[in-house]
N, C-alpha and C. Protein backbone atom coordinates (compact mmCIF):
# COMPACT_ATOMS: atom_id res chain seq x y z
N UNK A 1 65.07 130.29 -107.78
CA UNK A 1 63.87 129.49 -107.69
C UNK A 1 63.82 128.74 -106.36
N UNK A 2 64.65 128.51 -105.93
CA UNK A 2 65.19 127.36 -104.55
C UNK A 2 64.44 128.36 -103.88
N UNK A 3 65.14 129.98 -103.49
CA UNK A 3 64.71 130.70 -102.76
C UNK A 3 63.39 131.23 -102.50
N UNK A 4 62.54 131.27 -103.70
CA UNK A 4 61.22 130.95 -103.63
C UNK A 4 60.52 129.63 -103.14
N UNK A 5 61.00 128.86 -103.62
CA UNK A 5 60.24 127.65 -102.88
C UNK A 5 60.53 127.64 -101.70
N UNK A 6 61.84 127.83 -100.59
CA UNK A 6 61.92 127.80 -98.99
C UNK A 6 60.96 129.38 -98.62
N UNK A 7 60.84 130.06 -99.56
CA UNK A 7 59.86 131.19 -98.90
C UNK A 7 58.54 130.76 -98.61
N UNK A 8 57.70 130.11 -99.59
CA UNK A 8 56.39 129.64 -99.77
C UNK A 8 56.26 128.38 -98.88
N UNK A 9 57.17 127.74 -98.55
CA UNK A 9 56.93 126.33 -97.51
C UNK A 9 57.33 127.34 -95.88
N UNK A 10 57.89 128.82 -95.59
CA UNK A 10 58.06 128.90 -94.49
C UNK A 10 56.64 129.32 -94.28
N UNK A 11 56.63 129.23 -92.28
CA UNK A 11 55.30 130.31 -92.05
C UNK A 11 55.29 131.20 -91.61
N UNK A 12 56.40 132.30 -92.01
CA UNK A 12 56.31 133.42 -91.53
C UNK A 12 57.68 133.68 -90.83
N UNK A 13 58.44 132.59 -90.71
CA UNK A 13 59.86 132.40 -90.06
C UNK A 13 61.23 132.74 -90.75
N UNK A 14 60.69 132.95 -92.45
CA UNK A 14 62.12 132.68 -93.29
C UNK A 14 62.23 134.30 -93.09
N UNK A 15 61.30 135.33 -93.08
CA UNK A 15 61.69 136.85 -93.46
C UNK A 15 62.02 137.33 -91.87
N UNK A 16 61.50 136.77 -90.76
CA UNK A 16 62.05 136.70 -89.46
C UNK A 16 63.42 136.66 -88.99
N UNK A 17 63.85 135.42 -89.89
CA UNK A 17 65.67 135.37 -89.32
C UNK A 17 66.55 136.09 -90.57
N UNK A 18 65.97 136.21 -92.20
CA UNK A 18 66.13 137.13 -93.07
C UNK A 18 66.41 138.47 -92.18
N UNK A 19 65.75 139.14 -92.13
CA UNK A 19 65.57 141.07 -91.84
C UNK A 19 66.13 141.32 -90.72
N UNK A 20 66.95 141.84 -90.95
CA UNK A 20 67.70 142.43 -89.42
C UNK A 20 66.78 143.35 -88.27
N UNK A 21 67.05 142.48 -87.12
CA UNK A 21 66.67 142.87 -86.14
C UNK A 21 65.49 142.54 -85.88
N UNK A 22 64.72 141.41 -86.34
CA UNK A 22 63.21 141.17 -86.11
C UNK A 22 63.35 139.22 -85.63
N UNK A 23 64.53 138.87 -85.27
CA UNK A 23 64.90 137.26 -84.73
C UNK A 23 64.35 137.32 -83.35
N UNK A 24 64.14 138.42 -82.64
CA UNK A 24 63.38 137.82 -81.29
C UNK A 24 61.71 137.50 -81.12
N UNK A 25 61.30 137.89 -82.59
CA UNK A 25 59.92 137.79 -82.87
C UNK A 25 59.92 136.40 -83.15
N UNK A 26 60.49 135.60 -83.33
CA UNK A 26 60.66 134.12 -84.15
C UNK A 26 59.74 132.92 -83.13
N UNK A 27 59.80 133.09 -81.92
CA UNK A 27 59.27 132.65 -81.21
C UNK A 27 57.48 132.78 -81.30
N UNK A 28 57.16 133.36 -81.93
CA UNK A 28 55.65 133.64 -81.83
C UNK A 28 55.35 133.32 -83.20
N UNK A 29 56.25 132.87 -84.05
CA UNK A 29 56.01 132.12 -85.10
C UNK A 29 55.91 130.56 -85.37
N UNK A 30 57.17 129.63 -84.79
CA UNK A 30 58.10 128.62 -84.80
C UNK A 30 57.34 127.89 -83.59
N UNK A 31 56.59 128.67 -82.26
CA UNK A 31 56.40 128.23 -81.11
C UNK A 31 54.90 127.52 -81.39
N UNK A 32 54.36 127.73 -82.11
CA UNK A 32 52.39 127.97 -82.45
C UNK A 32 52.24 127.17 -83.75
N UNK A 33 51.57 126.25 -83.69
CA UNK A 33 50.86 125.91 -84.79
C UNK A 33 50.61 126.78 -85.89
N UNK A 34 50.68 126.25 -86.92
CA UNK A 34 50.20 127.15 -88.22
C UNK A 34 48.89 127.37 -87.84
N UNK A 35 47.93 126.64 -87.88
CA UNK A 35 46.51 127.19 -87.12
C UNK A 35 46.55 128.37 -86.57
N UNK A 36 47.23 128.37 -85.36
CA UNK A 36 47.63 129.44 -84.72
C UNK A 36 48.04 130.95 -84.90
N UNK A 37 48.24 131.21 -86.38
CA UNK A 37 48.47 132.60 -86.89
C UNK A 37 47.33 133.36 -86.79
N UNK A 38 46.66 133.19 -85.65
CA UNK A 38 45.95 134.22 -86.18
C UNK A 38 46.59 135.15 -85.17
N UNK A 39 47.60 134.23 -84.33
CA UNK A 39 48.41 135.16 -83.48
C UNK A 39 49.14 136.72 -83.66
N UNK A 40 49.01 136.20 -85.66
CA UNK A 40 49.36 137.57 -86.49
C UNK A 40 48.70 138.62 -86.31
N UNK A 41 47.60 137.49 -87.35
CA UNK A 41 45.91 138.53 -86.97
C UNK A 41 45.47 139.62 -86.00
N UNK A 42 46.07 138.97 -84.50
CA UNK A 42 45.32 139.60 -83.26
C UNK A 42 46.36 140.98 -83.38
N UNK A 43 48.42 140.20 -83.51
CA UNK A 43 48.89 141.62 -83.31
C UNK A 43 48.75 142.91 -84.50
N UNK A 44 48.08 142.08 -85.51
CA UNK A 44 48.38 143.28 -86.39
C UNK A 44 46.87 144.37 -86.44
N UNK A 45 45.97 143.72 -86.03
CA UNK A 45 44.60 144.63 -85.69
C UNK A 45 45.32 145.25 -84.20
N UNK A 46 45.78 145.22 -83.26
CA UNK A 46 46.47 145.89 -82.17
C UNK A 46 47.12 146.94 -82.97
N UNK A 47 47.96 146.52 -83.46
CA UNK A 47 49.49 147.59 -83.95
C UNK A 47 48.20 148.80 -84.65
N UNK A 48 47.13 148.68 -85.69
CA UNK A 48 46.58 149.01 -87.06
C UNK A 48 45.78 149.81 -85.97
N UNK A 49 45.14 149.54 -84.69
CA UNK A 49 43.96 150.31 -84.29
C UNK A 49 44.19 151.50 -83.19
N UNK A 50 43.62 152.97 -83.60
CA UNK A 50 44.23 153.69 -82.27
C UNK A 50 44.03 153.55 -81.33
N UNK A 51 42.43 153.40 -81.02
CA UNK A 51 41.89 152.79 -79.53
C UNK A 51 42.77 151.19 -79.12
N UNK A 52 42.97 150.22 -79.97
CA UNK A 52 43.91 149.30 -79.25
C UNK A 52 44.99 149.75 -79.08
N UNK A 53 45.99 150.29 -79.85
CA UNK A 53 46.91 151.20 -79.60
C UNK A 53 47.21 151.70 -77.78
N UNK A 54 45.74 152.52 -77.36
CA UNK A 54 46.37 153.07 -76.34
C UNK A 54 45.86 151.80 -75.07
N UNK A 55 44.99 150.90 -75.63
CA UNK A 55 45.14 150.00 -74.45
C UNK A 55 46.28 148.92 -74.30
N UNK A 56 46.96 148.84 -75.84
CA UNK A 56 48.27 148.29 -75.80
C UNK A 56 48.76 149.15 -74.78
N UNK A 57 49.24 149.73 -74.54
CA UNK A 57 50.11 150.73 -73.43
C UNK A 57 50.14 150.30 -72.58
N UNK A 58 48.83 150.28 -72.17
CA UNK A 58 48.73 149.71 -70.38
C UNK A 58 48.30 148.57 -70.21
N UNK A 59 48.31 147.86 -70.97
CA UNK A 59 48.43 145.99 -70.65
C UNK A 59 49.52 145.57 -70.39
N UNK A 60 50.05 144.98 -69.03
CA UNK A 60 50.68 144.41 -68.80
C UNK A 60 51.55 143.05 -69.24
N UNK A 61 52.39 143.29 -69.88
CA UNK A 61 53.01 142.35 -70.80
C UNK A 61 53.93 141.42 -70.12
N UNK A 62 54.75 142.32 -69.04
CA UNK A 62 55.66 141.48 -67.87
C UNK A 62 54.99 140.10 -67.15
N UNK A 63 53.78 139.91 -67.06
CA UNK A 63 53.47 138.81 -67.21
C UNK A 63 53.08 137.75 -68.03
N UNK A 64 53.76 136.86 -67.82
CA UNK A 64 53.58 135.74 -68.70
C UNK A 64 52.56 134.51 -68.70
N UNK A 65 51.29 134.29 -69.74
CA UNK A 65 50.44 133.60 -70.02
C UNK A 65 50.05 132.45 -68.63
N UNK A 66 51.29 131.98 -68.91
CA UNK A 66 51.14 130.64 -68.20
C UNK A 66 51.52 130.93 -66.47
N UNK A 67 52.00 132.01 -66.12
CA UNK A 67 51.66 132.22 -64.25
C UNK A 67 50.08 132.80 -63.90
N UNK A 68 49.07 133.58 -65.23
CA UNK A 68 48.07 134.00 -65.00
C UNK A 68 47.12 132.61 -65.11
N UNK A 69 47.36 131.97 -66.59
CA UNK A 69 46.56 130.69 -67.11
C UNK A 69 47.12 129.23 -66.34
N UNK A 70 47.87 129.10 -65.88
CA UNK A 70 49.03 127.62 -65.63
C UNK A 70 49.59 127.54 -66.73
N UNK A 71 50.05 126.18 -66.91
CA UNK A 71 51.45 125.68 -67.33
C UNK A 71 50.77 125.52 -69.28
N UNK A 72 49.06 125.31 -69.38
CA UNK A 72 48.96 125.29 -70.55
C UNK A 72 48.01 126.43 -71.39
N UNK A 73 48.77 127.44 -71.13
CA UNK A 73 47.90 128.98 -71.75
C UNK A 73 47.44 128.46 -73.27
N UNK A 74 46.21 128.65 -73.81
CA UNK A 74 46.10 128.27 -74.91
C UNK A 74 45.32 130.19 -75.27
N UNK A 75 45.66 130.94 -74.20
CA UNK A 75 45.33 132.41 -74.75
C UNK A 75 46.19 132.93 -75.98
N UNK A 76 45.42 133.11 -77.13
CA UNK A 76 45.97 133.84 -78.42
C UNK A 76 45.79 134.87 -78.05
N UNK A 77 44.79 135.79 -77.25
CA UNK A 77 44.55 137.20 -77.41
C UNK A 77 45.98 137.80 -76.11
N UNK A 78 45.80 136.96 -74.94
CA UNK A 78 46.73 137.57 -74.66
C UNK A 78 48.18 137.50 -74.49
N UNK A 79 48.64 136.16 -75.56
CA UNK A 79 49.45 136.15 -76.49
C UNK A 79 49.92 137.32 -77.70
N UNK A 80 48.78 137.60 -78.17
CA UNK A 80 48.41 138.50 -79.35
C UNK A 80 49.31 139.93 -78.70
N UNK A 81 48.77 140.36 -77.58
CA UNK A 81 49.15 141.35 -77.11
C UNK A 81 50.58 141.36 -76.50
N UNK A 82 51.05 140.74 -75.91
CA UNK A 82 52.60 140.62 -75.46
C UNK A 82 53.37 140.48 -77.04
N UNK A 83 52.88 140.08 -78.06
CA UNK A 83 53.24 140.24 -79.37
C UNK A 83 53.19 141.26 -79.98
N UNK A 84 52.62 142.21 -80.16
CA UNK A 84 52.39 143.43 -80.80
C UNK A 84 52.98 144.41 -79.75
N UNK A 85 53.00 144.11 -78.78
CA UNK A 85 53.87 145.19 -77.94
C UNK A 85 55.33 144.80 -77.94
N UNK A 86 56.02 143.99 -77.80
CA UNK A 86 57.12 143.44 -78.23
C UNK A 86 57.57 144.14 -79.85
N UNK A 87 56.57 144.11 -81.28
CA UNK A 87 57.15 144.47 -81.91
C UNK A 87 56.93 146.03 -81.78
N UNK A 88 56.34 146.87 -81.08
CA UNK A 88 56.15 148.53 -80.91
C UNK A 88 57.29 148.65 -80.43
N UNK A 89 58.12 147.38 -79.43
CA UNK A 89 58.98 147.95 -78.69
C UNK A 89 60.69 147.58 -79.65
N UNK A 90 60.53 146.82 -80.74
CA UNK A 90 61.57 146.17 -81.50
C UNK A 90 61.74 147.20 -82.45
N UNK A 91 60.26 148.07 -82.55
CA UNK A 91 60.47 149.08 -84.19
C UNK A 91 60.94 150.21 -83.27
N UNK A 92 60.68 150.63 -81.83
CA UNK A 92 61.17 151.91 -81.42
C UNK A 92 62.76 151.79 -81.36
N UNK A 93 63.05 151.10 -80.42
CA UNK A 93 64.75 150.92 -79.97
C UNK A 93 65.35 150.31 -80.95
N UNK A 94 65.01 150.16 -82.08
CA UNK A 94 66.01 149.43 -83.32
C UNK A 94 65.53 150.41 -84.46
N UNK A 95 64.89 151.05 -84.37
CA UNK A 95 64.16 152.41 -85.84
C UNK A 95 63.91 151.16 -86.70
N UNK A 96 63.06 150.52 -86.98
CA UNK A 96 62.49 149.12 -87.81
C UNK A 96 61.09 150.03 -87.98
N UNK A 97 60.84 148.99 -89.27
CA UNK A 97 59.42 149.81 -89.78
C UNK A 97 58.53 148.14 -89.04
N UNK A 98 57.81 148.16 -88.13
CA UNK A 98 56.92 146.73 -88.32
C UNK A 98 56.10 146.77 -89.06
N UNK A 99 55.79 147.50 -90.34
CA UNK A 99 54.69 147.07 -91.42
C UNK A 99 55.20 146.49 -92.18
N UNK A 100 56.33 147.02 -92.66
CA UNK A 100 57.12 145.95 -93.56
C UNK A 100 57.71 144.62 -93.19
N UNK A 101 57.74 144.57 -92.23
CA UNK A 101 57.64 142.99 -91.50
C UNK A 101 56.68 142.11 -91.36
N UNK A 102 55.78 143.05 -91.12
CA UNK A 102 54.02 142.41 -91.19
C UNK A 102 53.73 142.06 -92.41
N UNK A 103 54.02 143.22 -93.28
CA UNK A 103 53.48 142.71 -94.67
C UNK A 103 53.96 141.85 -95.32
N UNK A 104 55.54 141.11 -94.89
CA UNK A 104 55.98 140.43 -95.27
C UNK A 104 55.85 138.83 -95.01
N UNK A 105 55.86 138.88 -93.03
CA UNK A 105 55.32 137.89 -92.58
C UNK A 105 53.82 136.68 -93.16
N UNK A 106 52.78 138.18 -93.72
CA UNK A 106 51.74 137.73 -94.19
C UNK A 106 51.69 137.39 -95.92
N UNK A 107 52.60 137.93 -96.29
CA UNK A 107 52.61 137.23 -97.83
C UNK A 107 53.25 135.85 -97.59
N UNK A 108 53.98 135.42 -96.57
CA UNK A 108 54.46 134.34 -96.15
C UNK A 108 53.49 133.44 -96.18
N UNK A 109 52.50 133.69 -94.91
CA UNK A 109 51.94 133.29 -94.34
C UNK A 109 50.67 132.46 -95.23
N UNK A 110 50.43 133.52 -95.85
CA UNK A 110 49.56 133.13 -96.89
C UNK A 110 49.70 132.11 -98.28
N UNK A 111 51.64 132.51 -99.00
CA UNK A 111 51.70 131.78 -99.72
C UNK A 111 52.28 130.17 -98.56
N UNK A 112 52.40 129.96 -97.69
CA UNK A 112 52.22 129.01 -97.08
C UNK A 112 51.01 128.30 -97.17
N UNK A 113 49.71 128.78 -96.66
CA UNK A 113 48.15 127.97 -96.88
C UNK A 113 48.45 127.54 -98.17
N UNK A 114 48.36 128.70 -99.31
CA UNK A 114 48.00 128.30 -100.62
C UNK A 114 48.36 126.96 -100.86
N UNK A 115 49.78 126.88 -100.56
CA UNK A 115 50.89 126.01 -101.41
C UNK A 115 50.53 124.21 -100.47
N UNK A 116 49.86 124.51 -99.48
CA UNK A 116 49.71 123.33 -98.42
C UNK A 116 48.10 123.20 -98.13
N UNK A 117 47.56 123.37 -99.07
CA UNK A 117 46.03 123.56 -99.31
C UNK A 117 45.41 122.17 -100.11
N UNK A 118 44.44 121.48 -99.89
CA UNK A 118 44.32 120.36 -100.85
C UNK A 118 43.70 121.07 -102.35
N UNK A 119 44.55 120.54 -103.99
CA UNK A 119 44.75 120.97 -104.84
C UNK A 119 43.19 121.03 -105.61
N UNK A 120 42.23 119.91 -105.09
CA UNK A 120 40.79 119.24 -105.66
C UNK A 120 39.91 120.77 -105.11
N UNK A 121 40.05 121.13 -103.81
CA UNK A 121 39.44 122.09 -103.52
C UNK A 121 39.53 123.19 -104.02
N UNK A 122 40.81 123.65 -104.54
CA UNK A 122 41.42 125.10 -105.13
C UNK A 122 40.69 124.85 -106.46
N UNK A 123 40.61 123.65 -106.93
CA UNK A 123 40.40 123.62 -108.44
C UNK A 123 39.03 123.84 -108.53
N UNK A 124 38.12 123.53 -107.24
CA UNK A 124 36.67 123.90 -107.21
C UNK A 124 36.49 125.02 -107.23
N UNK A 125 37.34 125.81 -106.60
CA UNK A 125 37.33 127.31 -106.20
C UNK A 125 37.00 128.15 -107.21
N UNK A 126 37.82 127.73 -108.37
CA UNK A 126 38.07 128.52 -109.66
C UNK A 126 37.30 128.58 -110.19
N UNK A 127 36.15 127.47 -110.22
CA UNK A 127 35.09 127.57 -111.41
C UNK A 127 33.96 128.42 -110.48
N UNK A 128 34.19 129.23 -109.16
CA UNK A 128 32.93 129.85 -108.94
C UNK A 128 33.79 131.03 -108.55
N UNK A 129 35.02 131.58 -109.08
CA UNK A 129 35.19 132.72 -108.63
C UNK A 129 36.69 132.91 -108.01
N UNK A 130 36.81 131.95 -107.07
CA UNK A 130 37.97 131.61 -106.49
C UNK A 130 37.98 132.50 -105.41
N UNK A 131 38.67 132.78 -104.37
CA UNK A 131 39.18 133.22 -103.13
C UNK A 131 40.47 134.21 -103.38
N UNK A 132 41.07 134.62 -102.66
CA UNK A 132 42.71 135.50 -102.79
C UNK A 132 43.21 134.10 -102.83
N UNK A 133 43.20 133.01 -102.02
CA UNK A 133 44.00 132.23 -101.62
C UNK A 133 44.00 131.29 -102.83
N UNK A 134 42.88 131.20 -103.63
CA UNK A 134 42.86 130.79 -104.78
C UNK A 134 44.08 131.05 -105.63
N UNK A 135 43.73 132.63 -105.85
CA UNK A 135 44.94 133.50 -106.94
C UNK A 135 45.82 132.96 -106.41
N UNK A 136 46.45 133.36 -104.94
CA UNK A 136 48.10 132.61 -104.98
C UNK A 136 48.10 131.94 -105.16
N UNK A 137 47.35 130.29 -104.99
CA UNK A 137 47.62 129.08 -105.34
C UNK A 137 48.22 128.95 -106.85
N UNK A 138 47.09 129.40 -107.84
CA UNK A 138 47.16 129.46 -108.99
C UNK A 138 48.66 130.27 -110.02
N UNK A 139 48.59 131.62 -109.01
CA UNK A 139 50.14 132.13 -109.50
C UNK A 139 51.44 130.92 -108.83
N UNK A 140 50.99 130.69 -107.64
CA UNK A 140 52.39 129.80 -107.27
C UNK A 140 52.47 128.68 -108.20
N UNK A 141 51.61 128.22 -108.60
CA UNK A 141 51.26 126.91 -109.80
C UNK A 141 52.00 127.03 -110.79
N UNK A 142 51.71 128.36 -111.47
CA UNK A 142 52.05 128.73 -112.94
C UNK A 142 53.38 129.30 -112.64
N UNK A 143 54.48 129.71 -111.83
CA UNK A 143 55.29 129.57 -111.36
C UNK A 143 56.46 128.15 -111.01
N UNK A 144 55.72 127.69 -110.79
CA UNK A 144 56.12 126.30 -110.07
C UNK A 144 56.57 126.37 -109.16
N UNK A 145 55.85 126.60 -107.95
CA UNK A 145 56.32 126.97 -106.54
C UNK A 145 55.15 125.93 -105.93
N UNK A 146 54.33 125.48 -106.05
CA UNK A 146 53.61 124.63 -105.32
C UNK A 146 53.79 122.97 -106.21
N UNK A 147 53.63 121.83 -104.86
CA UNK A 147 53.62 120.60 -105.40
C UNK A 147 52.56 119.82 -106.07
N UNK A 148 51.72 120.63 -106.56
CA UNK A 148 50.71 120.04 -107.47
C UNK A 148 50.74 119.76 -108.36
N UNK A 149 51.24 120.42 -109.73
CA UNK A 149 51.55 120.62 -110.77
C UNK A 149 52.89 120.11 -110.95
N UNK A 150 53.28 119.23 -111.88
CA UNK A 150 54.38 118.68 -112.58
C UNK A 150 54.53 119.17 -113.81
N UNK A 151 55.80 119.19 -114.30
CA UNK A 151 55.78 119.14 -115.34
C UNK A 151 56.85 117.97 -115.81
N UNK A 152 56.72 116.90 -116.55
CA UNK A 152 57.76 116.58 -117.16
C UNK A 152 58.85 116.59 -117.88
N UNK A 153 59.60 115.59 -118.35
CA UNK A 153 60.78 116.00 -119.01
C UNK A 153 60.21 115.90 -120.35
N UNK A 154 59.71 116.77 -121.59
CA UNK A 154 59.33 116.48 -122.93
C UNK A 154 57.56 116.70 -122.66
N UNK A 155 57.49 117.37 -122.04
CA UNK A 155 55.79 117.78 -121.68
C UNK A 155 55.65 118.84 -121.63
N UNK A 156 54.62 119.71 -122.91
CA UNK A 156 55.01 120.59 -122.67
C UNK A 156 53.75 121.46 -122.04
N UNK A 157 52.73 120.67 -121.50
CA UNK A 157 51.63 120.99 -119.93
C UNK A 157 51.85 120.47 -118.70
N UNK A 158 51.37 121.29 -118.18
CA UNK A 158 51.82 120.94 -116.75
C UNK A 158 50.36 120.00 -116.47
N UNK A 159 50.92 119.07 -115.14
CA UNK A 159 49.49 117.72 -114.78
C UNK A 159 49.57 118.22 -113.45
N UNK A 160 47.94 118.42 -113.91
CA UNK A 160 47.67 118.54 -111.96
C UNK A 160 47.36 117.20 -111.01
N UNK A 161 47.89 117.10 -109.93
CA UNK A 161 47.72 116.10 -109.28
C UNK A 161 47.11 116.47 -108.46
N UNK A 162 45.74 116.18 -108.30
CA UNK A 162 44.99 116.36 -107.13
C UNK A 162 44.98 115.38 -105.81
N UNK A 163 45.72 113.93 -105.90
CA UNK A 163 45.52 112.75 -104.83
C UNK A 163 46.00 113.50 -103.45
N UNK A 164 46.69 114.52 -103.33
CA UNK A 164 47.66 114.91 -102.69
C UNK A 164 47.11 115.43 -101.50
């Protein structure tokens, strides 16, 4: 259970230093705001598309953000891309699958929002349908992997706390 709960509070960092051979990616996790995933986003539509695919190739990656931008690159896209080429180049010379890293990163990623989401809003969610991000909330709930839900000692419902 421990190990579930440090999975759902990481963002994408715990299956990073977990899985062999994918710790030099850690930096494009650990370095960026949670906001910032969409840094995922950008590499995994790169890795997923053939036409980005072959312009991944010839984008120049040897340079770095901040000698093109200065000292405060706030470029995700061409962030995005020195990222997704980095992992083309981590799954070739190490035989690594990067989907299964991706797919893992992003169940992360996601049960991260859920679990760090305000609880009043999720609970609105539900009565019109709810979101994906909904469902995980709700499975991490009924689980007990998110801090909303208590249960006491001799209680035998769980209390949602929405102040949170």
């Amino acid at each position: 259970m421990e190990t579930a709960k440090e999975i759902s509070s990481a963002r994408g960092d715990w299956v990073l230093r977990v899985e062999q051979g994918w710790r030099t990616l850690l930096p494009y996790t650990l370095d960026f705001d949670y906001d910032k995933s969409l840094l995922w986003h950008i590499a995994t539509q790169l890795c997923s598309n053939k036409e980005l695919k072959k312009e991944l190739n010839t984008t120049a990656s040897e340079v770095r953000p901040l000698t093109v931008k200065g000292d405060r690159s706030k470029s995700l896209l061409f962030y995005g891309c020195i990222f997704a080429k980095m992992m083309k180049i981590e799954e070739k010379e190490k035989s690594l699958n990067k989907w299964s890293i991706i797919s893992k990163v992003w169940v992360e990623l996601l049960c991260y929002a859920a679990s760090h989401s305000r609880a009043d809003s999720k609970a609105a969610q539900v009565s019109k349908g709810g979101e994906l991000i909904t469902m995980v909330w709700l499975l991490m709930a009924h689980f007990g992997l998110g801090g909303q839900f208590q249960i006491n000692e001799g209680q035998a419902r769980a209390k949602l706390i929405v102040g949170k």
